[in-house]
C-alpha atoms as a PDB file:
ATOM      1  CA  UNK A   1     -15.830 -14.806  -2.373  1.00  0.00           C
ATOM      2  CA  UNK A   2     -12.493 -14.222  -4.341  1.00  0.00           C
ATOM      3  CA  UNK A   3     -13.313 -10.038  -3.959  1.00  0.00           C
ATOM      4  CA  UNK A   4     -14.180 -10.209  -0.306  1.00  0.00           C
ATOM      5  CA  UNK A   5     -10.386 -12.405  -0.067  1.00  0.00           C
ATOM      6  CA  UNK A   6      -8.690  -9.719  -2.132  1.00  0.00           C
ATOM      7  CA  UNK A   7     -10.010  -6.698  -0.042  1.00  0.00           C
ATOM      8  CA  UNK A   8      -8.721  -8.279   3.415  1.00  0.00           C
ATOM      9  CA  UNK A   9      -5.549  -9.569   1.926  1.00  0.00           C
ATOM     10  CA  UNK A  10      -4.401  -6.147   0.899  1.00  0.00           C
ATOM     11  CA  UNK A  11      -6.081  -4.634   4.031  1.00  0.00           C
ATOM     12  CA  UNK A  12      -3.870  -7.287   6.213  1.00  0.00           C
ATOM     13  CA  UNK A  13      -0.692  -6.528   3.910  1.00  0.00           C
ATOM     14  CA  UNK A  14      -1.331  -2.664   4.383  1.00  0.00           C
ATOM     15  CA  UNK A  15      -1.582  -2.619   7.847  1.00  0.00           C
ATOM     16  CA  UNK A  16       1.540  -5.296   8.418  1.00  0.00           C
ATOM     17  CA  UNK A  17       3.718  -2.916   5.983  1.00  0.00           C
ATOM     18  CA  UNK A  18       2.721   0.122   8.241  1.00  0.00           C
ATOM     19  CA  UNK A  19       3.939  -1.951  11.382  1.00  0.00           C
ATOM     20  CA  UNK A  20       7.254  -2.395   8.712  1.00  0.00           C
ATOM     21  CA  UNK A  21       7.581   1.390   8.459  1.00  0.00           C
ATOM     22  CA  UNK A  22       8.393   0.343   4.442  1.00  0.00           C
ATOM     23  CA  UNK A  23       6.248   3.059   3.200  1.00  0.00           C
ATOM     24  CA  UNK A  24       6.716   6.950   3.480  1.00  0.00           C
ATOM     25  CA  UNK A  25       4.197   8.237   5.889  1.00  0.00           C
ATOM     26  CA  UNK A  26       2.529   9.988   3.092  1.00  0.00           C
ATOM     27  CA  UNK A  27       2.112   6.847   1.399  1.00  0.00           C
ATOM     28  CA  UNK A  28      -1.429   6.870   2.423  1.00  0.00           C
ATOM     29  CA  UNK A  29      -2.459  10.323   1.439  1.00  0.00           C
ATOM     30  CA  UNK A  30      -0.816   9.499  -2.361  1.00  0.00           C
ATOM     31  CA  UNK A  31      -3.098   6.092  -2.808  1.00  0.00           C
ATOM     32  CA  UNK A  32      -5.916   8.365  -2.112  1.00  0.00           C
ATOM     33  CA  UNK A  33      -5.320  10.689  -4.315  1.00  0.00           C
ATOM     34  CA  UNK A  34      -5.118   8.260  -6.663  1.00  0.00           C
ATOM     35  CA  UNK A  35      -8.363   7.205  -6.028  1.00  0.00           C
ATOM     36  CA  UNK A  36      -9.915  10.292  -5.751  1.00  0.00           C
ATOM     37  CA  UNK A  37      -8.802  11.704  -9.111  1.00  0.00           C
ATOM     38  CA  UNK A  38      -8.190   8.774 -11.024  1.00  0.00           C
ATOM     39  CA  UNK A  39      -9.769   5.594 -10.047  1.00  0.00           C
ATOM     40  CA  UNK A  40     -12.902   6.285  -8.358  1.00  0.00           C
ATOM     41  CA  UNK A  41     -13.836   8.790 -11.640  1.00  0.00           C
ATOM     42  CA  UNK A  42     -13.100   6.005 -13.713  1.00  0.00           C
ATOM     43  CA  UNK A  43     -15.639   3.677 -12.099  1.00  0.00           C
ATOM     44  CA  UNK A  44     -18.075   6.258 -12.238  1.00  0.00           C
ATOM     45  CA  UNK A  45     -17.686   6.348 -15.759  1.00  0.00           C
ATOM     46  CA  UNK A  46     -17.887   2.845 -16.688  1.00  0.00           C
ATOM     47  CA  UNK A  47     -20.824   2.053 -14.244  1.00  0.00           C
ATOM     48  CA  UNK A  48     -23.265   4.771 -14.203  1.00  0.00           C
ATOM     49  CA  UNK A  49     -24.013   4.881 -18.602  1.00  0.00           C
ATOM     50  CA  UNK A  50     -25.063   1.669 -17.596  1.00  0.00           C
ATOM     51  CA  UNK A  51     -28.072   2.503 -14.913  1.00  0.00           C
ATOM     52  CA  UNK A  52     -31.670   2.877 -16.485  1.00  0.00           C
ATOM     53  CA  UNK A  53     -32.905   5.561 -13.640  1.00  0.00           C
ATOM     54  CA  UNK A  54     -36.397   4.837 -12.645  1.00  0.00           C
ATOM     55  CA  UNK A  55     -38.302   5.585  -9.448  1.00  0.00           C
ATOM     56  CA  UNK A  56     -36.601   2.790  -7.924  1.00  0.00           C
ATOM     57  CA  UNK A  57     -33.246   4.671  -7.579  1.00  0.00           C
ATOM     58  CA  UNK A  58     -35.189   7.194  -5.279  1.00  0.00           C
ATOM     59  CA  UNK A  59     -34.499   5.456  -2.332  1.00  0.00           C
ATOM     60  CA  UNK A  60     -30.573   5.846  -3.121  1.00  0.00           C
ATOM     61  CA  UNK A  61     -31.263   9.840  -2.391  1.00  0.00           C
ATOM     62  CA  UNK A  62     -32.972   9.785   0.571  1.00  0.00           C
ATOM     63  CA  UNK A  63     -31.786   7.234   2.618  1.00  0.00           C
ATOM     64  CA  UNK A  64     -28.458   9.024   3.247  1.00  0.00           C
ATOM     65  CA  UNK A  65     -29.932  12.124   4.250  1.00  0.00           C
ATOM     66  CA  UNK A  66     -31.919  10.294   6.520  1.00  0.00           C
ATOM     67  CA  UNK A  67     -28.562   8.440   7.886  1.00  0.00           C
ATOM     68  CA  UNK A  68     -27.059  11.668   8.212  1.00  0.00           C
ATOM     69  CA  UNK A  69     -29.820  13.141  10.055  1.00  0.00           C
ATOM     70  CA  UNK A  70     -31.051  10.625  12.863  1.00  0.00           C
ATOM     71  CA  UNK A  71     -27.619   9.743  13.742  1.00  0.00           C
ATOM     72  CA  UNK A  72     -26.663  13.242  14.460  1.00  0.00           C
ATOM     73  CA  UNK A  73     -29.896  12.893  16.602  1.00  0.00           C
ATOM     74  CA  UNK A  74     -28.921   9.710  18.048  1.00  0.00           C
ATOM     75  CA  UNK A  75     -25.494  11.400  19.444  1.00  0.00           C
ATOM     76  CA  UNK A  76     -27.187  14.750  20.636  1.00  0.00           C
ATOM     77  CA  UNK A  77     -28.951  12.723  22.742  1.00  0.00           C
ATOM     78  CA  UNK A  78     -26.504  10.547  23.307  1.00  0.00           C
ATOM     79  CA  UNK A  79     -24.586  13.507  24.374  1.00  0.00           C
ATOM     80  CA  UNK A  80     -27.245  15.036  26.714  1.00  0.00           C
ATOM     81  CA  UNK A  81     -27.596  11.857  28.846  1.00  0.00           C
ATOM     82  CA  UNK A  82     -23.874  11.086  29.343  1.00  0.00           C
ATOM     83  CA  UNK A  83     -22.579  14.559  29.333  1.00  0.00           C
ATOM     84  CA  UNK A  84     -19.964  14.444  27.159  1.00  0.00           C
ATOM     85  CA  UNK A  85     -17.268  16.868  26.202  1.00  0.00           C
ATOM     86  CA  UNK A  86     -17.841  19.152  23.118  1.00  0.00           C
ATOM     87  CA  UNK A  87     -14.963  17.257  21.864  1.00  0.00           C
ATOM     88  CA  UNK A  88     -16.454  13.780  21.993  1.00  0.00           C
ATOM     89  CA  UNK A  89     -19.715  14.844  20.752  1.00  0.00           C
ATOM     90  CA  UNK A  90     -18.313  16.853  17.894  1.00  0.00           C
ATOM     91  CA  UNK A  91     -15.903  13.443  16.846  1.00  0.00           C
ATOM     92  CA  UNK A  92     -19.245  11.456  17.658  1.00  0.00           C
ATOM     93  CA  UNK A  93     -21.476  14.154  14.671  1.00  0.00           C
ATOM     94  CA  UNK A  94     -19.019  13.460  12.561  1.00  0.00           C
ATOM     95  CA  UNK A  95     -18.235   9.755  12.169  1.00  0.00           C
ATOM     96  CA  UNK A  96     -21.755   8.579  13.630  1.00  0.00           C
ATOM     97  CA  UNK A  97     -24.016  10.338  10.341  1.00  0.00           C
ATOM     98  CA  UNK A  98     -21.230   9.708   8.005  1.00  0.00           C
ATOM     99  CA  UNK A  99     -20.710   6.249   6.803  1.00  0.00           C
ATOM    100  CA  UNK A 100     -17.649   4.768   4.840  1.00  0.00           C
ATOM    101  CA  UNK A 101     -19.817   4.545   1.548  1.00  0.00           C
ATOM    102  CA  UNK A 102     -17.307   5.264  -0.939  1.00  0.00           C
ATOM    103  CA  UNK A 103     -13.557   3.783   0.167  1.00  0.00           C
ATOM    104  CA  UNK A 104     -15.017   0.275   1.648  1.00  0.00           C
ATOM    105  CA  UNK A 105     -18.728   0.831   0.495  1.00  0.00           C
ATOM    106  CA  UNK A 106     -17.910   0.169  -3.179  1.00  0.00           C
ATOM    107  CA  UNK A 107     -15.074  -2.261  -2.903  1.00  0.00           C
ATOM    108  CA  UNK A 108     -17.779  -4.329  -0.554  1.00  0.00           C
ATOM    109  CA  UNK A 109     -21.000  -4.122  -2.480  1.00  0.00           C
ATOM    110  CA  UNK A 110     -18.514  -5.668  -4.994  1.00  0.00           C
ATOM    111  CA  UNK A 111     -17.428  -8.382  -3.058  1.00  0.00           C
ATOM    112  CA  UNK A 112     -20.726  -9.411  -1.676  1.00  0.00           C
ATOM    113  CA  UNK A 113     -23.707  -8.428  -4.435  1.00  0.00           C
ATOM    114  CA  UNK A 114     -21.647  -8.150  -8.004  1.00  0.00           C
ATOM    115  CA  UNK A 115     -20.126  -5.492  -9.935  1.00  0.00           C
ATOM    116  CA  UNK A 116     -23.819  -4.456 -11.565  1.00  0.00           C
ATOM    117  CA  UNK A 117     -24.713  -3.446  -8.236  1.00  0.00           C
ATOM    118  CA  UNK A 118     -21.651  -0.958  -7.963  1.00  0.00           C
ATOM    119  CA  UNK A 119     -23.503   2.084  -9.894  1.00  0.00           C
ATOM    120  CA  UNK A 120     -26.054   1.920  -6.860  1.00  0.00           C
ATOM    121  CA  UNK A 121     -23.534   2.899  -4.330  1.00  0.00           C
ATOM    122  CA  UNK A 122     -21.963   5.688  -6.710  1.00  0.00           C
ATOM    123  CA  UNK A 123     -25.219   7.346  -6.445  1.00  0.00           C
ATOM    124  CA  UNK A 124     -25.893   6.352  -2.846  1.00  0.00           C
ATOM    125  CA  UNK A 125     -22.289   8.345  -1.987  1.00  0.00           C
ATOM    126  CA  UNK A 126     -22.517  11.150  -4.570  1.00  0.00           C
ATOM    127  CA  UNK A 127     -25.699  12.785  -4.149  1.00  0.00           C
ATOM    128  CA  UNK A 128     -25.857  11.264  -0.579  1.00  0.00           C
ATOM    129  CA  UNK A 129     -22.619  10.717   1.837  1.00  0.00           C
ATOM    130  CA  UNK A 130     -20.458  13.371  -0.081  1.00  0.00           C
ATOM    131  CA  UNK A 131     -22.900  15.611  -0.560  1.00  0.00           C
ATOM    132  CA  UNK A 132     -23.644  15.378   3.140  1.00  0.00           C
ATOM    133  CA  UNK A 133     -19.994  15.194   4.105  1.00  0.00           C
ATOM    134  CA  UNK A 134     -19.608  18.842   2.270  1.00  0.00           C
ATOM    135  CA  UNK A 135     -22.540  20.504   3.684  1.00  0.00           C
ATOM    136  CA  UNK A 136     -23.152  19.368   6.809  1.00  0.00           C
ATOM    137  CA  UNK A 137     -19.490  18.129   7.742  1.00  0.00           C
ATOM    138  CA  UNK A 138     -18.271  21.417   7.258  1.00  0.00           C
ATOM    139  CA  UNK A 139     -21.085  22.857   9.079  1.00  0.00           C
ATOM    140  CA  UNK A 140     -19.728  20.608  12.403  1.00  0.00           C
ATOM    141  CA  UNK A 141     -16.542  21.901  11.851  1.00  0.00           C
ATOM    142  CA  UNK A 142     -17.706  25.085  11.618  1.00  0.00           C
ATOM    143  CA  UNK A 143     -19.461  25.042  14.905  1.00  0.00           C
ATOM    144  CA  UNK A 144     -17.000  23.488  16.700  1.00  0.00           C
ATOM    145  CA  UNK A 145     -13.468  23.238  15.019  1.00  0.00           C
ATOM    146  CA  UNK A 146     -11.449  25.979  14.274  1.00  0.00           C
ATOM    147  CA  UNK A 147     -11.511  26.123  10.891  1.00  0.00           C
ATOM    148  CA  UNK A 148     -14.280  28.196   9.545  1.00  0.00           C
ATOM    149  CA  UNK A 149     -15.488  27.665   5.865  1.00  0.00           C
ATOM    150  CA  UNK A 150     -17.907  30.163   3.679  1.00  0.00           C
ATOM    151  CA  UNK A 151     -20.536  28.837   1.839  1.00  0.00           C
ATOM    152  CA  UNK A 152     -18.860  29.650  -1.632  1.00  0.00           C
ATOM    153  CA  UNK A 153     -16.002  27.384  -0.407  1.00  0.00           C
ATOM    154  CA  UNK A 154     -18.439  24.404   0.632  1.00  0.00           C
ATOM    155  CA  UNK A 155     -19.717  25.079  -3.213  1.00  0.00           C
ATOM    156  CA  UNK A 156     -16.670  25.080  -4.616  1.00  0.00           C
ATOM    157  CA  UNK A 157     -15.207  22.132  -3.061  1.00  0.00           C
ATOM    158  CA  UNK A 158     -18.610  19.811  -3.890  1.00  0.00           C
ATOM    159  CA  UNK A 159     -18.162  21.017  -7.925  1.00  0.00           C
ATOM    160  CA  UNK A 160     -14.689  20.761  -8.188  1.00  0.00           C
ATOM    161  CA  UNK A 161     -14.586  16.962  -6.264  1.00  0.00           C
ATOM    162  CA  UNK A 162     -13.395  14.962  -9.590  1.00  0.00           C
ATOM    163  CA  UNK A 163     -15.793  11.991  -8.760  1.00  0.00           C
ATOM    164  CA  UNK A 164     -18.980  14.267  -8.393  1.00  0.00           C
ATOM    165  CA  UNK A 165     -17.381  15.860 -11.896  1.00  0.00           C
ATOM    166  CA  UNK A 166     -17.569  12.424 -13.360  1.00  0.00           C
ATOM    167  CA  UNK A 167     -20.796  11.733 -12.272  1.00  0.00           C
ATOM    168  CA  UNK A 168     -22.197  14.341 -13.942  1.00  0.00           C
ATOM    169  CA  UNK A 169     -20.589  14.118 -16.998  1.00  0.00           C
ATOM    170  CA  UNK A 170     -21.718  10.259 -17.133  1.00  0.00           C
ATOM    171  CA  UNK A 171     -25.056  11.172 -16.942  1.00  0.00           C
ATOM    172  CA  UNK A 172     -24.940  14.013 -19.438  1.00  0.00           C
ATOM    173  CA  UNK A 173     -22.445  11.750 -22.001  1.00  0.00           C
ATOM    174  CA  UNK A 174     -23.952   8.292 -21.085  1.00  0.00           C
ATOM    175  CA  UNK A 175     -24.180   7.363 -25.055  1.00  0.00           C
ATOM    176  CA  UNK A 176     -20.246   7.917 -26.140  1.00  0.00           C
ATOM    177  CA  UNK A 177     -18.865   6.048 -22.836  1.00  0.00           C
ATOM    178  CA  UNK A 178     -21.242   2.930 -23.436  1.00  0.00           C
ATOM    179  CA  UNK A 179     -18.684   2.432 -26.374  1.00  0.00           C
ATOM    180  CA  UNK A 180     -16.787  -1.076 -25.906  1.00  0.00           C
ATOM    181  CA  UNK A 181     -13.022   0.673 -26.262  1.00  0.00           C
ATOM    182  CA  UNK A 182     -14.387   3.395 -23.872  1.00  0.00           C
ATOM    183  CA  UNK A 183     -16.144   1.155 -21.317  1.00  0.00           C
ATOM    184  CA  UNK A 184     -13.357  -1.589 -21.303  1.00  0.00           C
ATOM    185  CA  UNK A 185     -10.770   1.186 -20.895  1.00  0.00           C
ATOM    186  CA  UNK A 186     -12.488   2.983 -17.629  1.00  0.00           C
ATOM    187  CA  UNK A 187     -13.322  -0.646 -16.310  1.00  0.00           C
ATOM    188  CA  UNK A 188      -9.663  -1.662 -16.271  1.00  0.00           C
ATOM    189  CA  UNK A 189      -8.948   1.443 -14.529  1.00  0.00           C
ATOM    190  CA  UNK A 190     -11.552   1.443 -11.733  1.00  0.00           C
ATOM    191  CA  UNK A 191     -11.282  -2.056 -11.146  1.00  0.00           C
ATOM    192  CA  UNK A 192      -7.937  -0.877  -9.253  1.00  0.00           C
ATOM    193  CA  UNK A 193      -9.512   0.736  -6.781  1.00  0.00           C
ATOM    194  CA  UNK A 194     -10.700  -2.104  -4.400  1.00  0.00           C
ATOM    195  CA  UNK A 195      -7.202  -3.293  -3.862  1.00  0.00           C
ATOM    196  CA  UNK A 196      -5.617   0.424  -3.818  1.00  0.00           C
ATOM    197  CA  UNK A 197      -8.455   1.339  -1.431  1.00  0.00           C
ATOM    198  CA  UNK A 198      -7.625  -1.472   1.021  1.00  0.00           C
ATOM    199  CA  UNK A 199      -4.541  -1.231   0.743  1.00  0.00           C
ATOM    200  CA  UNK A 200      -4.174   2.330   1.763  1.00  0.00           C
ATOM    201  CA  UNK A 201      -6.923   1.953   4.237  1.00  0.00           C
ATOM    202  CA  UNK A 202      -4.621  -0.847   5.984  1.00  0.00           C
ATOM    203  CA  UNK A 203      -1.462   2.010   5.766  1.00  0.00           C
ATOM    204  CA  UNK A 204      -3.194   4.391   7.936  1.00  0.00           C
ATOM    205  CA  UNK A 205      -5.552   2.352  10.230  1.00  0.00           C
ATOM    206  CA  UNK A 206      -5.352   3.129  14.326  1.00  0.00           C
ATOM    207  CA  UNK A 207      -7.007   0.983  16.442  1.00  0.00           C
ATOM    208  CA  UNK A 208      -5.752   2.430  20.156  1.00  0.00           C
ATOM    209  CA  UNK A 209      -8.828   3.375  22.084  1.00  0.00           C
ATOM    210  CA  UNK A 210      -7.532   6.855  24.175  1.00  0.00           C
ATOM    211  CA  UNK A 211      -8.432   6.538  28.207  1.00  0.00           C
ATOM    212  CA  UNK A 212     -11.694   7.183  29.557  1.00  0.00           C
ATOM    213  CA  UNK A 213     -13.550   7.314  25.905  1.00  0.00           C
ATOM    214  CA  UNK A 214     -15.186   3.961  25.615  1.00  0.00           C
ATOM    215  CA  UNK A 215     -18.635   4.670  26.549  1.00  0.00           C
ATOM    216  CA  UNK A 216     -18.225   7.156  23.832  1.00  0.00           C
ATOM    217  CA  UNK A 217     -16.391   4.316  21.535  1.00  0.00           C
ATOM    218  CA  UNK A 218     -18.730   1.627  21.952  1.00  0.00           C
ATOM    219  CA  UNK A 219     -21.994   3.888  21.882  1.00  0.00           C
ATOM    220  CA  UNK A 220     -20.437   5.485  18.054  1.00  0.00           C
ATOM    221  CA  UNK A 221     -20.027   1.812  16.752  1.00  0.00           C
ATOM    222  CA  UNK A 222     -23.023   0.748  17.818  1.00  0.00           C
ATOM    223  CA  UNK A 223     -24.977   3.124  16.661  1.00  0.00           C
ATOM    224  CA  UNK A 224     -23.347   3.088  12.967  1.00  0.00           C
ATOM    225  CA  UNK A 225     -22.811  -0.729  12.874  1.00  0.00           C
ATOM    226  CA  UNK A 226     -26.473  -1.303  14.167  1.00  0.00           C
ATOM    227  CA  UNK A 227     -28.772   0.418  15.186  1.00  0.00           C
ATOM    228  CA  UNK A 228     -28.605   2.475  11.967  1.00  0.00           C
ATOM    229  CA  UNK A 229     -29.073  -0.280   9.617  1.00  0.00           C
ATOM    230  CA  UNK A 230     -31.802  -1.956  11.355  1.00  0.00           C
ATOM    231  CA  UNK A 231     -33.804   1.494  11.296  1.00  0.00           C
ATOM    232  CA  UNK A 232     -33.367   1.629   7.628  1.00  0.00           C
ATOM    233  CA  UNK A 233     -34.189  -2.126   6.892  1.00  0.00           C
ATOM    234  CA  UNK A 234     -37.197  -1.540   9.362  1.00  0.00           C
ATOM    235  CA  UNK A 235     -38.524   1.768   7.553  1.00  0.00           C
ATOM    236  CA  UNK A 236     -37.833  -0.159   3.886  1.00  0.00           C
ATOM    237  CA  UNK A 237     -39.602  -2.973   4.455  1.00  0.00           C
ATOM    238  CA  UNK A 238     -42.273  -0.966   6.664  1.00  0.00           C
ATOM    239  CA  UNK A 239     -42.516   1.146   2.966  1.00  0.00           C
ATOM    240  CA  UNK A 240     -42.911  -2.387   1.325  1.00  0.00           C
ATOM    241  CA  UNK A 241     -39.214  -1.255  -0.488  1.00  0.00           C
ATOM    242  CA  UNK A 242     -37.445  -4.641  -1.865  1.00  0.00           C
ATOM    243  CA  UNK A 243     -35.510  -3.659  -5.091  1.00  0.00           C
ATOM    244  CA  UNK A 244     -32.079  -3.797  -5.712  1.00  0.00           C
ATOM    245  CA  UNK A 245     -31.782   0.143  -5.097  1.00  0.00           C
ATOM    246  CA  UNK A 246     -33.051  -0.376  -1.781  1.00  0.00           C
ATOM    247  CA  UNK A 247     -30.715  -3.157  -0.442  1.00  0.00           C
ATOM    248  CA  UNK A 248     -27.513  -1.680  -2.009  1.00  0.00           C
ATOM    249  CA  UNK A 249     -29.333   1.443   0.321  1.00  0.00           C
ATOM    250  CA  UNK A 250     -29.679  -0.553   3.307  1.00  0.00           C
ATOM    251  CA  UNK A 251     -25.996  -2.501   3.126  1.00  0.00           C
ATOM    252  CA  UNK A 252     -24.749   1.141   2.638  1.00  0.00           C
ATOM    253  CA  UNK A 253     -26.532   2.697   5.384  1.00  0.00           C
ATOM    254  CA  UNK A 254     -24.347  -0.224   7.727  1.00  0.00           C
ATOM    255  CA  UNK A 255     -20.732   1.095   6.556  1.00  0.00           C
ATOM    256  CA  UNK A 256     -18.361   2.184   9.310  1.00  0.00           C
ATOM    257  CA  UNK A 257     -17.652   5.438  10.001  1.00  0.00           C
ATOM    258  CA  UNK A 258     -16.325   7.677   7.171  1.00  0.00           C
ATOM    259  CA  UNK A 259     -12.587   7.827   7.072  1.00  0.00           C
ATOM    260  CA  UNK A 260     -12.811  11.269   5.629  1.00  0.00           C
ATOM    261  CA  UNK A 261     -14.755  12.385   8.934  1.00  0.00           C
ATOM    262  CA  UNK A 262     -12.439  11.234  10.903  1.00  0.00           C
ATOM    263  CA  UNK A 263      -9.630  12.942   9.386  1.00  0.00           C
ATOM    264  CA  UNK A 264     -11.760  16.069   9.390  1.00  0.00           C
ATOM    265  CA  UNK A 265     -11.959  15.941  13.223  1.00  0.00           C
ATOM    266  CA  UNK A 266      -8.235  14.762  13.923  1.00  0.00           C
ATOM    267  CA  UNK A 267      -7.227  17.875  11.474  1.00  0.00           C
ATOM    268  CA  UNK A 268      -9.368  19.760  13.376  1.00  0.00           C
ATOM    269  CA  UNK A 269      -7.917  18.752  16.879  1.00  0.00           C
ATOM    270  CA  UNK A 270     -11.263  17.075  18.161  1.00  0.00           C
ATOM    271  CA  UNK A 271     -10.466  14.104  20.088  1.00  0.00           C
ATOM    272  CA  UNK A 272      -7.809  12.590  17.873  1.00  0.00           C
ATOM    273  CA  UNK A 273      -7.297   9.448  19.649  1.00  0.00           C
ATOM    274  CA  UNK A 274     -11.222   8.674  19.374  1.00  0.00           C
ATOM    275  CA  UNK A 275     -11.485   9.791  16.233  1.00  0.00           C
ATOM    276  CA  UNK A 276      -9.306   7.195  14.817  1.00  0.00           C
ATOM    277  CA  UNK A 277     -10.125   4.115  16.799  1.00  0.00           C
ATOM    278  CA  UNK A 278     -13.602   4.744  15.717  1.00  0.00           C
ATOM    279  CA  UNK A 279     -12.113   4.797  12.083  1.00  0.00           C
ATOM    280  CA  UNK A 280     -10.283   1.784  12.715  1.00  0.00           C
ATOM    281  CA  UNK A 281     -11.761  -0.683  14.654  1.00  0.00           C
ATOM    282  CA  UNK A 282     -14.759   0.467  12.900  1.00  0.00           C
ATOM    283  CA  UNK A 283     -13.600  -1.045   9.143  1.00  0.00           C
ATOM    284  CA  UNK A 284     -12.537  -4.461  11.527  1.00  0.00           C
ATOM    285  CA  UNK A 285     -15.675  -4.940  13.271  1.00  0.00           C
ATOM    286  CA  UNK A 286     -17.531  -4.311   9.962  1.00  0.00           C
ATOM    287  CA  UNK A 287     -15.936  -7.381   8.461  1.00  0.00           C
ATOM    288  CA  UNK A 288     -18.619  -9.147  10.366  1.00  0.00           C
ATOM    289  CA  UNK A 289     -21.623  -6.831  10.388  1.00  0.00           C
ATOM    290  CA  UNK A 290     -21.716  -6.163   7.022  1.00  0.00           C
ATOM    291  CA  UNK A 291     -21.429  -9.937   6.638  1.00  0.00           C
ATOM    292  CA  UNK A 292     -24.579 -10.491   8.387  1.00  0.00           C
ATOM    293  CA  UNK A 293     -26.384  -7.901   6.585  1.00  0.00           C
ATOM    294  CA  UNK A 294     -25.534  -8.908   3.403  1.00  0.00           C
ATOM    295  CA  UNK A 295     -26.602 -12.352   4.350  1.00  0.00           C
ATOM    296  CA  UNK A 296     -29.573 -11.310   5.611  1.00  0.00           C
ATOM    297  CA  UNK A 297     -30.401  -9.122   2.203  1.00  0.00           C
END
């Protein structure tokens, strides 16, 4: 309870100090690099020595693909019935397959299941949502932003990405970082990254909903908040799945739409205005869903 009060405190302080135009507007942008290169790799670190990787974990690997692949489904179709503009549907690929697992995934398996549970999610977002967010994100863009990216740059960007970096060298140095000095050192380090998370999160969350785009709005959270989920809780329990792997993969498989996707497709000029409320009202409304599912777990 006290983790789940810290991360909406310092989301509700974020987003009243943006109203207070305190911060620089690259506020945001700094916090995540600070997460990116220094936090986030530091929880990595300290939680992943500590898995014992069995067959169980399995279900971390495949579940996102599967995310990532029948929600792009779920808007082509989507698409084809309500004739939307390449625009929409583009926004709609991006932030429908790819879920927030890593900036509110982690900070809310946290709050709701215990910090053991936290080097489930790494694994769920590293060799799942980023992974996916590299390959297939770019290939969106590719097809329908501006931007065009080779393959060695896709590559590049997934080996040089410091928390994929730490994830391997956790699993290939898992020994030396189970240390006490070591482990208490990375754990004070990543354990600011809930409330820097939030707290950035709150800087740069837009919740205006453009004209004309709420069929699109409400079909995009619905679909991620959802219907999603419930198709991976009804497959896992179909597959007689009920390990701790597989509900950390299940509560993941409900996180809003990725806040990196959505910057992807406002960067890319794709329906800005959708892009973010989708972002936004997305981490709100999630308050409550992810509630529920957790519950339910």
């Amino acid at each position: 309870m006290e983790n789940f009060i810290l991360i909406f405190t310092c989301l509700v302080f974020g987003m009243f100090l943006q109203r207070r135009e305190v911060f620089a507007k690259n506020a945001p942008l700094t916090l995540n690099l600070y997460v990116i290169w220094v936090a986030l790799p530091a929880l990595v670190l300290s939680q992943v020595p500590r898995l014992s990787f069995s067959t169980d974990l399995v279900v971390l690997l495949w579940v996102p693909w599967f995310v990532t692949a029948f929600g792009a489904l779920l808007v082509w179709c989507a698409s084809r019935l309500f004739g939307w503009s390449t625009e929409v549907k583009a926004v709609l690929l991006l932030t429908v397959p790819l879920g927030n697992t890593s900036f509110l995934g982690i900070p809310m398996i946290d709050a709701f299941f215990g910090s053991d549970m936290v080097s489930y999610g790494i694994i769920y977002d590293q060799f799942g949502s980023f992974l996916a967010l590299s390959t297939y994100g770019s290939l969106i863009l590719a097809l329908y932003g501006k931007q065009q990216q080779s393959m060695m740059g896709v590559v590049r960007k997934v080996f040089t990405f410091p928390p994929f970096l730490a994830l391997l060298i956790a699993v290939c140095f898992a020994k030396p970082l189970q240390h006490p000095d070591v482990a208490e050192s990375l754990s004070m380090i990543g354990s600011s990254l809930v409330p820097v998370v939030m707290f950035a999160i709150g800087l740069q969350l837009k919740i205006k909903l453009a004209p004309g785009q709420a069929q699109a709005f409400f079909f995009g959270l619905g679909a991620r908040l959802l219907v999603i989920p419930l198709v991976v809780l009804f497959i896992c329990q179909f597959m007689g799945l009920d390990s701790d792997a597989s509900r950390i993969a299940i509560f993941e498989a409900g996180m809003p739409p990725m806040v990196t996707a959505g910057a992807m497709a406002m960067s890319a000029g794709l329906a800005p205005r959708l892009a973010a409320a989708l972002v936004g009202w997305g981490i709100l409304v999630s308050f409550a869903t992810l509630s529920l599912l957790a519950l339910f777990l």
